[in-house]
N, C-alpha and C. Protein backbone atom coordinates (compact mmCIF):
# COMPACT_ATOMS: atom_id res chain seq x y z
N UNK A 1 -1.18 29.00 8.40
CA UNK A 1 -2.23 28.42 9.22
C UNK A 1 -3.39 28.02 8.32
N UNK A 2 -4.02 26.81 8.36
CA UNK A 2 -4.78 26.23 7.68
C UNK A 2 -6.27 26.85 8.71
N UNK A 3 -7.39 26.95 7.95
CA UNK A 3 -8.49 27.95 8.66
C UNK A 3 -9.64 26.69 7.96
N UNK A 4 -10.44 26.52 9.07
CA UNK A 4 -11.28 25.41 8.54
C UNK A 4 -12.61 25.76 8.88
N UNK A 5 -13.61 25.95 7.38
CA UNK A 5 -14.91 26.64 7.75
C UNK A 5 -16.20 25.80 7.21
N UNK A 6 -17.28 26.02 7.09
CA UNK A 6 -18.37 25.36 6.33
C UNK A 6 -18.27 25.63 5.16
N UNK A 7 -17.72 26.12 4.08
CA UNK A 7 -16.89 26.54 3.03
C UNK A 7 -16.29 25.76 2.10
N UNK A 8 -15.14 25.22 3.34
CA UNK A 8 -14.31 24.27 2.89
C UNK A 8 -14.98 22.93 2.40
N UNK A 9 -14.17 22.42 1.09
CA UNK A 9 -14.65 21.27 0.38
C UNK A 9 -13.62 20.41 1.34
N UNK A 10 -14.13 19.42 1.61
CA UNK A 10 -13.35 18.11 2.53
C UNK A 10 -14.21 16.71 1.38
N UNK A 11 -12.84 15.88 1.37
CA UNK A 11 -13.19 14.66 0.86
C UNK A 11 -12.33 13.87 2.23
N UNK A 12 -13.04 12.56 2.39
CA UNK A 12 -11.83 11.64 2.91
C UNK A 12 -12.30 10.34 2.49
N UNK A 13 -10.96 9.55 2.69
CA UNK A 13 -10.69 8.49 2.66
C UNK A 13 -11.53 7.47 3.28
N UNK A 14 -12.04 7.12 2.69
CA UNK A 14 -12.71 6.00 3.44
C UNK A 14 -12.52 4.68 4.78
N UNK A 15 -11.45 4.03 3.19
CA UNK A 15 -10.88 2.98 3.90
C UNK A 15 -9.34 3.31 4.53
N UNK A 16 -8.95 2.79 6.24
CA UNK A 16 -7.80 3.49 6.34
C UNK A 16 -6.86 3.32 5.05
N UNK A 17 -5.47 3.63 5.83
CA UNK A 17 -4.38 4.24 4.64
C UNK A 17 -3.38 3.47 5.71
N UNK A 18 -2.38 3.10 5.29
CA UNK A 18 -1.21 2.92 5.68
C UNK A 18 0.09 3.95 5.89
N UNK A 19 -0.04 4.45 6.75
CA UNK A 19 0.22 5.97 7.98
C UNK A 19 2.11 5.93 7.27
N UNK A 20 2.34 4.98 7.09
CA UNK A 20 4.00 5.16 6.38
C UNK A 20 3.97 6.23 5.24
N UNK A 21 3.12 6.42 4.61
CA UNK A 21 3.11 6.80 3.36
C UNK A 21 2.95 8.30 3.61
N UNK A 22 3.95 8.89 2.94
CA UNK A 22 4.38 10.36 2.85
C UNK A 22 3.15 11.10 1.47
N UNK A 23 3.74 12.22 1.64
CA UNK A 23 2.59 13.66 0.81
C UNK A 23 2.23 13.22 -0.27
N UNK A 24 3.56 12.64 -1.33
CA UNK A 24 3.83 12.00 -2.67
C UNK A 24 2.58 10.98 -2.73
N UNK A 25 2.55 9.89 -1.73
CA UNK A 25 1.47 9.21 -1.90
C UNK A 25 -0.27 9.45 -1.78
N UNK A 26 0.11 9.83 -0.87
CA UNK A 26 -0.98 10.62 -0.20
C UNK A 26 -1.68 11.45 -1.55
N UNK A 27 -0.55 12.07 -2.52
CA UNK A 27 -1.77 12.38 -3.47
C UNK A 27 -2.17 11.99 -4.61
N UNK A 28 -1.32 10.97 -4.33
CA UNK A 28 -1.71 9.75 -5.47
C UNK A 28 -3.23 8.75 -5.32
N UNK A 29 -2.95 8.67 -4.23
CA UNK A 29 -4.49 8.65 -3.20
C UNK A 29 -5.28 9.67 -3.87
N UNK A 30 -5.37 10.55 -3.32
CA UNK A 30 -6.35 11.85 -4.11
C UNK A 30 -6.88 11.61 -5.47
N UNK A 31 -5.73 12.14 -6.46
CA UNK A 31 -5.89 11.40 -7.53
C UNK A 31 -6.77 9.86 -8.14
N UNK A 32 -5.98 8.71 -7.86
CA UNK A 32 -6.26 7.84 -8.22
C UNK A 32 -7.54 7.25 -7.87
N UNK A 33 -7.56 7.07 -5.97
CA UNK A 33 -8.52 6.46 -5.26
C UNK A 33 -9.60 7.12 -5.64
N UNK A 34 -9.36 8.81 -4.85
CA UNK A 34 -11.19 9.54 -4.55
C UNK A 34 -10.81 10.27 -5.89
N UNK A 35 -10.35 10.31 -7.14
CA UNK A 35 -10.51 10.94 -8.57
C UNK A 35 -11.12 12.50 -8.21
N UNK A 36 -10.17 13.13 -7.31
CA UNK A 36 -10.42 14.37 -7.11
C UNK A 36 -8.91 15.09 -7.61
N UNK A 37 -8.54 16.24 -7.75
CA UNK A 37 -7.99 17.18 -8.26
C UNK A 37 -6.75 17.29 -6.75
N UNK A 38 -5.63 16.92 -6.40
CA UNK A 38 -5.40 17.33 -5.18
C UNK A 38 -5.02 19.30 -5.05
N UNK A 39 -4.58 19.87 -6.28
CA UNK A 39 -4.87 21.22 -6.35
C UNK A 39 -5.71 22.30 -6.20
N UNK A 40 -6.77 21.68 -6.24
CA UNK A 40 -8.35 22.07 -5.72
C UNK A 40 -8.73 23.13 -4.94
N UNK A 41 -7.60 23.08 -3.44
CA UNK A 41 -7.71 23.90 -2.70
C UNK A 41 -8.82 22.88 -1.56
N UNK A 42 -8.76 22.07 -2.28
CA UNK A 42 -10.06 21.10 -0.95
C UNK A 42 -8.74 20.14 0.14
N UNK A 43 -9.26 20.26 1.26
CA UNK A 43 -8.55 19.69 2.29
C UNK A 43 -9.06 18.04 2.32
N UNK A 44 -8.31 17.01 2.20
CA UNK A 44 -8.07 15.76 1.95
C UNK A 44 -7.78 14.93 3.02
N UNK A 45 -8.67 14.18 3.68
CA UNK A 45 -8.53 13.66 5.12
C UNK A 45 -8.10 11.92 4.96
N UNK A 46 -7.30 11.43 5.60
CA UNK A 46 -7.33 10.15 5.78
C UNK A 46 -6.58 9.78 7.13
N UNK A 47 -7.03 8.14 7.76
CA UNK A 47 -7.22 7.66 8.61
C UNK A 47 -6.33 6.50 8.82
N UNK A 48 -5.66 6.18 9.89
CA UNK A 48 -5.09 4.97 9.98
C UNK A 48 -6.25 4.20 10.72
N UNK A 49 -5.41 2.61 10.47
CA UNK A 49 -6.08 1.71 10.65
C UNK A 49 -6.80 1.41 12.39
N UNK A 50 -6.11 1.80 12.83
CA UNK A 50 -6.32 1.91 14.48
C UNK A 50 -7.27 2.85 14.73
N UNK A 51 -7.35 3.87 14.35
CA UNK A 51 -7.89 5.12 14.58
C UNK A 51 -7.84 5.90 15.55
N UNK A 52 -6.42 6.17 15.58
CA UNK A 52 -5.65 6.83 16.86
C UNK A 52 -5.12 7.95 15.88
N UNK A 53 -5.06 8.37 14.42
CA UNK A 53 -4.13 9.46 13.90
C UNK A 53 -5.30 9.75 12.76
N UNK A 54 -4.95 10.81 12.17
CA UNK A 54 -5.74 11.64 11.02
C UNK A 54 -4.71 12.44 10.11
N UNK A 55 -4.42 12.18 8.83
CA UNK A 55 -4.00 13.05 8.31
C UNK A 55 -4.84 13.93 7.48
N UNK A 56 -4.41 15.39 7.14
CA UNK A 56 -4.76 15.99 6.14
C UNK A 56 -3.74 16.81 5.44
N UNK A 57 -4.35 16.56 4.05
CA UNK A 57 -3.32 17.75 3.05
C UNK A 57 -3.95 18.14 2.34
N UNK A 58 -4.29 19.86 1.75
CA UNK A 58 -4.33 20.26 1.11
C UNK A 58 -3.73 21.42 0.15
N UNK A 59 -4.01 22.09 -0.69
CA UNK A 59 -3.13 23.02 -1.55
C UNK A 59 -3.66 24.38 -1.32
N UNK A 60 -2.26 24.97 -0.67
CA UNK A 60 -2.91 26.27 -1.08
C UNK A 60 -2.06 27.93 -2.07
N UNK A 61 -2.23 27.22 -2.94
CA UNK A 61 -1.65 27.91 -4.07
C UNK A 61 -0.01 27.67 -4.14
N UNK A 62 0.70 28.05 -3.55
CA UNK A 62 2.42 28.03 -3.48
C UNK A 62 2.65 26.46 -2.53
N UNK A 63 2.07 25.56 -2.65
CA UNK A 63 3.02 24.55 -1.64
C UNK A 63 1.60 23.92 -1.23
N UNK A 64 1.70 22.75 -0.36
CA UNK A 64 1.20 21.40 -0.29
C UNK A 64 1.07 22.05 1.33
N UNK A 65 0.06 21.01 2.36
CA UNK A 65 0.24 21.27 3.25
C UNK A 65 0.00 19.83 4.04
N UNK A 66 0.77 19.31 5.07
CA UNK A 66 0.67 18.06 5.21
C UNK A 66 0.52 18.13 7.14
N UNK A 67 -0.48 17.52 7.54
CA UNK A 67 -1.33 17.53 8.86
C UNK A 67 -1.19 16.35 9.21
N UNK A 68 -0.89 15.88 10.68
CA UNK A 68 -0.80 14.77 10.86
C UNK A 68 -0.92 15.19 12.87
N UNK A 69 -1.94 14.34 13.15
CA UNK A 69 -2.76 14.50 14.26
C UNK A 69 -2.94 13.23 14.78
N UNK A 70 -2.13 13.10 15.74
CA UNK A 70 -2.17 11.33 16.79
C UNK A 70 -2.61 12.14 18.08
N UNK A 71 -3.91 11.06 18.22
CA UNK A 71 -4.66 11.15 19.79
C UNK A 71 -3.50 10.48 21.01
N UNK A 72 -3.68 11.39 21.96
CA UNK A 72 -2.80 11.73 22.66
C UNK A 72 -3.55 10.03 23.65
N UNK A 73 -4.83 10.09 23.71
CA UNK A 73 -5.96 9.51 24.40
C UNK A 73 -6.95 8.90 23.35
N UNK A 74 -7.20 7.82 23.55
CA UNK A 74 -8.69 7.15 22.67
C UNK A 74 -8.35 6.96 20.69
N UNK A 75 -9.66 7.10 20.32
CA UNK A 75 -9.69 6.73 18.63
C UNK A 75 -10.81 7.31 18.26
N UNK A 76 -10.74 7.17 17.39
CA UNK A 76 -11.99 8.46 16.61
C UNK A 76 -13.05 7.72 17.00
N UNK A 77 -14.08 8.57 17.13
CA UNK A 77 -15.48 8.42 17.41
C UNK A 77 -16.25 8.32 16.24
N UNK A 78 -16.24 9.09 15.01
CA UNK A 78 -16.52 8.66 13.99
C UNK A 78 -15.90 9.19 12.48
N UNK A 79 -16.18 8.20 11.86
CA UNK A 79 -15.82 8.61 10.62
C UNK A 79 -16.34 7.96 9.47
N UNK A 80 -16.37 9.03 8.12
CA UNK A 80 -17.32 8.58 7.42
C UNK A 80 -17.52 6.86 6.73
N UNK A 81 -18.79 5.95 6.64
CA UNK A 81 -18.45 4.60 6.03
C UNK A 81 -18.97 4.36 4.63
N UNK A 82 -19.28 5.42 3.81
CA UNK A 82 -19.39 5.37 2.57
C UNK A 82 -19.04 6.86 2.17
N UNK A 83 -18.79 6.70 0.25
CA UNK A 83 -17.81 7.97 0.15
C UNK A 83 -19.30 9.30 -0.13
N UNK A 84 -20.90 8.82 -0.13
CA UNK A 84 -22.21 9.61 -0.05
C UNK A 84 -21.70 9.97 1.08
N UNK A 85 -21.29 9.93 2.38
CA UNK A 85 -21.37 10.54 3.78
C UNK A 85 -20.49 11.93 3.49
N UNK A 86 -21.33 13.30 3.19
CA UNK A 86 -20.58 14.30 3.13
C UNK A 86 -19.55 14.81 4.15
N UNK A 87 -18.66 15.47 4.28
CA UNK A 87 -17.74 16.03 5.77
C UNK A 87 -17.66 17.45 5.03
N UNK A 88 -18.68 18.16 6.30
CA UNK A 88 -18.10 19.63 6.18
C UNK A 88 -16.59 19.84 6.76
N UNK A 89 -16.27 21.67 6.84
CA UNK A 89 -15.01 21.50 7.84
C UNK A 89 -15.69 21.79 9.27
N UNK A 90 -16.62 21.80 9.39
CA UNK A 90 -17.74 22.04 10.52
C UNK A 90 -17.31 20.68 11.66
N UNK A 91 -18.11 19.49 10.28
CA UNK A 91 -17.77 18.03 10.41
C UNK A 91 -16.25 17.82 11.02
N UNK A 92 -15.74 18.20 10.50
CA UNK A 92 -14.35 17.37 10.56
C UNK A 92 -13.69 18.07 11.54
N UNK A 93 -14.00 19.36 12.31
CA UNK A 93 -13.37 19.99 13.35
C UNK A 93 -13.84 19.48 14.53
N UNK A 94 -15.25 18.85 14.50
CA UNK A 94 -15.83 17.64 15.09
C UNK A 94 -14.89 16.19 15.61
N UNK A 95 -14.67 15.84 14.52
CA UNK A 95 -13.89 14.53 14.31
C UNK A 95 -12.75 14.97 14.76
N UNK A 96 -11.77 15.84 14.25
CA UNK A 96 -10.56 15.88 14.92
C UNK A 96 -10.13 16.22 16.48
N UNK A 97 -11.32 16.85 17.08
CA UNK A 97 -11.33 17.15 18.17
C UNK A 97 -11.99 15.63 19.48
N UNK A 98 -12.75 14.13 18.30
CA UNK A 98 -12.77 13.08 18.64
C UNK A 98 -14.16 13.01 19.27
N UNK A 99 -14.93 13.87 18.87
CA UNK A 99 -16.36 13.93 18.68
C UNK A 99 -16.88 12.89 17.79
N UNK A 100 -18.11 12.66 17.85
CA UNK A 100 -19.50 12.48 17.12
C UNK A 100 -20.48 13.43 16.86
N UNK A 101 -20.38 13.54 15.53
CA UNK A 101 -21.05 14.85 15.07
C UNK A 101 -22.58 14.16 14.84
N UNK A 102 -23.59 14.89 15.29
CA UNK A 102 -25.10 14.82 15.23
C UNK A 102 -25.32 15.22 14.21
N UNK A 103 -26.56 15.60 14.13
CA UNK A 103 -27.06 16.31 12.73
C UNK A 103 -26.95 17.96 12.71
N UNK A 104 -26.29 18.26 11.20
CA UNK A 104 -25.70 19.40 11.45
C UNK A 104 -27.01 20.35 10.48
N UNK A 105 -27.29 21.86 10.71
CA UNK A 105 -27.90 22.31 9.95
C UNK A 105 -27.48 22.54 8.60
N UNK A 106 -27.85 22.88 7.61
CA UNK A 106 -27.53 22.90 6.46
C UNK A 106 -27.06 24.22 6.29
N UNK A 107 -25.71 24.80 5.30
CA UNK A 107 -24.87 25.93 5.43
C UNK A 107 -25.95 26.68 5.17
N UNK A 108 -26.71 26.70 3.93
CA UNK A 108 -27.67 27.66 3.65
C UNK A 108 -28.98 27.36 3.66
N UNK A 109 -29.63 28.72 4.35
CA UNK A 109 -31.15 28.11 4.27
C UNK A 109 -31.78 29.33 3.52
N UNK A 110 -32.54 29.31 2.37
CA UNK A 110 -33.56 30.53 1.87
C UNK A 110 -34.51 31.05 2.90
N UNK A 111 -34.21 32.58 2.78
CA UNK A 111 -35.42 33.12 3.84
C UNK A 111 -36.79 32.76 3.75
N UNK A 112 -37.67 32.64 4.77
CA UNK A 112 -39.41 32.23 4.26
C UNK A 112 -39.37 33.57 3.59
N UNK A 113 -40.19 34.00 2.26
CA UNK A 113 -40.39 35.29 1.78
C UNK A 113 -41.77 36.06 2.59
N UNK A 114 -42.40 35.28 3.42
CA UNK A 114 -43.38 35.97 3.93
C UNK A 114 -42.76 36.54 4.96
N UNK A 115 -42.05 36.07 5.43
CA UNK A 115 -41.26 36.75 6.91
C UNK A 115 -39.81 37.45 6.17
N UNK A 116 -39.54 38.02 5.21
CA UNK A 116 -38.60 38.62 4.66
C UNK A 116 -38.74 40.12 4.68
N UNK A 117 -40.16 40.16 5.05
CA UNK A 117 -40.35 41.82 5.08
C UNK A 117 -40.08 42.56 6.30
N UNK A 118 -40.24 41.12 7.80
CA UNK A 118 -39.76 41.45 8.75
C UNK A 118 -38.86 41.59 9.03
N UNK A 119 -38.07 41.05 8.06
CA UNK A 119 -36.37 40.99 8.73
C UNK A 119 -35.94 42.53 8.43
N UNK A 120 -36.47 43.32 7.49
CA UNK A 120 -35.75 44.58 7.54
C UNK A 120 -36.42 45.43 8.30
């Protein structure tokens, strides 16, 4: 079971992908296109052209893992249009579920140190 948290490093694809193309390609993609590591352990998102399906694959140590998610109903609501548009897995549990994600808080915030004495 793939477990998807604010944690997780997510890259995706920008421009769709042509949905024929199996794992082999798919991380040639990785590689070549977004010049990321597909071993990484980061989960790797891409989009067909319609925007009715989502794949993802990532590695997790012994074996490849290959995700493939067609809307039963509708097309994505959003997805990122430059490769600056970060995707948490926050983000993207958003998207796969065919949301529009708002503005999300940031994973970490430093305590105010004046109010740090209250917290204990």
């Amino acid at each position: 079971m793939i477990q998807l948290s604010q944690q997780n490093y997510v890259y995706a694809q920008i421009v769709p992908i042509d949905f024929r193309k199996g794992l082999d390609s798919l991380i040639g993609v990785c590689r070549g296109v977004l010049k990321k590591d597909p071993f990484s352990g980061a989960i790797f998102a891409f989009r067909n052209r319609k925007g009715t399906a989502i794949k993802l694959i990532t590695y997790d140590g012994s074996g490849f893992w290959l995700m493939h998610k067609r809307f039963s109903t509708g097309t994505l609501k959003h997805w990122p249009k430059t490769a600056s548009d970060k995707i948490s897995g926050a983000i993207l549990m958003v998207i796969l579920n065919q949301g529009s994600p708002g503005e999300f808080a940031k994973p970490w915030r430093p305590l105010d140190s004046s109010n740090a004495s209250m917290a204990l």
